[in-house]
Protein backbone atom coordinates (compact mmCIF):
# COMPACT_ATOMS: atom_id res chain seq x y z
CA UNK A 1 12.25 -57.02 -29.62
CA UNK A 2 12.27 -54.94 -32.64
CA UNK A 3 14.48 -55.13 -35.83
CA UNK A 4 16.60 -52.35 -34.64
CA UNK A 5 18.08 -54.14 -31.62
CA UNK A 6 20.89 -56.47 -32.77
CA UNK A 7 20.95 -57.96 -36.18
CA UNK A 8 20.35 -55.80 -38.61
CA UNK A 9 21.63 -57.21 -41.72
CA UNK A 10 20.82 -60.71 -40.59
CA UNK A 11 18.20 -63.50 -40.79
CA UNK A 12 16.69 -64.08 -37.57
CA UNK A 13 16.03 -67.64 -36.37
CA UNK A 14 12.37 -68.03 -35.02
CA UNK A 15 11.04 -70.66 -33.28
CA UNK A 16 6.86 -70.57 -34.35
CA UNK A 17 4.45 -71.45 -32.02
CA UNK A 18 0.59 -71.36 -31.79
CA UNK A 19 -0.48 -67.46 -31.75
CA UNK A 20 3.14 -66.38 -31.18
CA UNK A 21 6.65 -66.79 -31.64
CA UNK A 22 10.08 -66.94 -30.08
CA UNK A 23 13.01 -65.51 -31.47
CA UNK A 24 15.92 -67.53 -31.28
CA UNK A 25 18.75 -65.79 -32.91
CA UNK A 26 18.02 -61.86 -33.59
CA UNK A 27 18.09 -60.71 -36.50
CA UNK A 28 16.46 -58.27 -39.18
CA UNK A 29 13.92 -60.51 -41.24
CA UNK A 30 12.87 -64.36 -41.87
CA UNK A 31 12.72 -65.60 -45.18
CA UNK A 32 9.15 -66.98 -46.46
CA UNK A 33 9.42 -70.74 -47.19
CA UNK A 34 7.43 -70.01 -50.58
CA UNK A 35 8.30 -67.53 -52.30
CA UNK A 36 12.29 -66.58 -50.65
CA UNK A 37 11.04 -62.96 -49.91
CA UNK A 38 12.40 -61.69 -46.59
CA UNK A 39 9.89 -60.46 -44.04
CA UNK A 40 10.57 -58.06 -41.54
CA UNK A 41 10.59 -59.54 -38.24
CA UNK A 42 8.39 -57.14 -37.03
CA UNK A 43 5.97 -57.69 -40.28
CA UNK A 44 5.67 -61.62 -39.71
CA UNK A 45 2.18 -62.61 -39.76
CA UNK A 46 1.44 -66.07 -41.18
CA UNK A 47 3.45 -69.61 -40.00
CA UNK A 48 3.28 -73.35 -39.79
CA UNK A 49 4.27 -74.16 -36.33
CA UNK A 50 4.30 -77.70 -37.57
CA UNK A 51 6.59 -77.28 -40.57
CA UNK A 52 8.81 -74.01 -38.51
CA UNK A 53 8.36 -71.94 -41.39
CA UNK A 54 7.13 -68.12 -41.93
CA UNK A 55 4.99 -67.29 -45.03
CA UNK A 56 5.28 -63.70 -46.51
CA UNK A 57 1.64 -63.36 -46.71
CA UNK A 58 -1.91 -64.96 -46.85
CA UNK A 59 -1.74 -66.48 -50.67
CA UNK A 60 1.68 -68.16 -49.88
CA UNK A 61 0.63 -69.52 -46.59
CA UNK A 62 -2.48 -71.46 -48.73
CA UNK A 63 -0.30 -72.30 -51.32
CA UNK A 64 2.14 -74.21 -48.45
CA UNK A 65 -0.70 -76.01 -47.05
CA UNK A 66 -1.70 -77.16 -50.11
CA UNK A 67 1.47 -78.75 -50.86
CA UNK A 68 1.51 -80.24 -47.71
CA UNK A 69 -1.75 -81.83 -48.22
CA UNK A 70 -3.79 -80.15 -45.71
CA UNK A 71 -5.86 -78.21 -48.09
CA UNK A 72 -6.97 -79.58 -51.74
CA UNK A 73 -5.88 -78.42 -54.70
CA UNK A 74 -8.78 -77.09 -56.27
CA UNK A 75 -8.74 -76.56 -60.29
CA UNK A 76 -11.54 -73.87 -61.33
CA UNK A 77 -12.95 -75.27 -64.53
């Protein structure tokens, strides 16, 4: 499914699993649990299947885990 079938102003619900993901509810974009940017369905890339949420990129994916305590927070000196 593409963005342009259904949806177009819309978020989409996603459910995220491990290497894929299901869309729910069509729609044109996700919202990244970070930062609030919307991400093209179609342009999703990064996710927490444990926590359901999409990440707009690589930095704010990191930054989620680390809040989340599965990375440490590490403080350049």
């Amino acid at each position: 499914m593409n963005r342009f079938e259904g949806g177009m102003n819309r978020e989409a619900k996603i459910r995220y699993l491990d290497g894929d993901y299901q869309i729910l509810t069509p729609g044109a974009y996700v919202l990244c649990a970070m930062t609030g940017a919307s991400i093209p369905v179609d342009e999703v890339r990064y996710w927490s299947v444990a926590r359901q949420e999409a990440y707009a990129d690589l930095q704010s994916a990191v930054e989620a885990d680390k809040r989340a305590g599965i990375l440490p927070n590490q403080k350049r000196a």
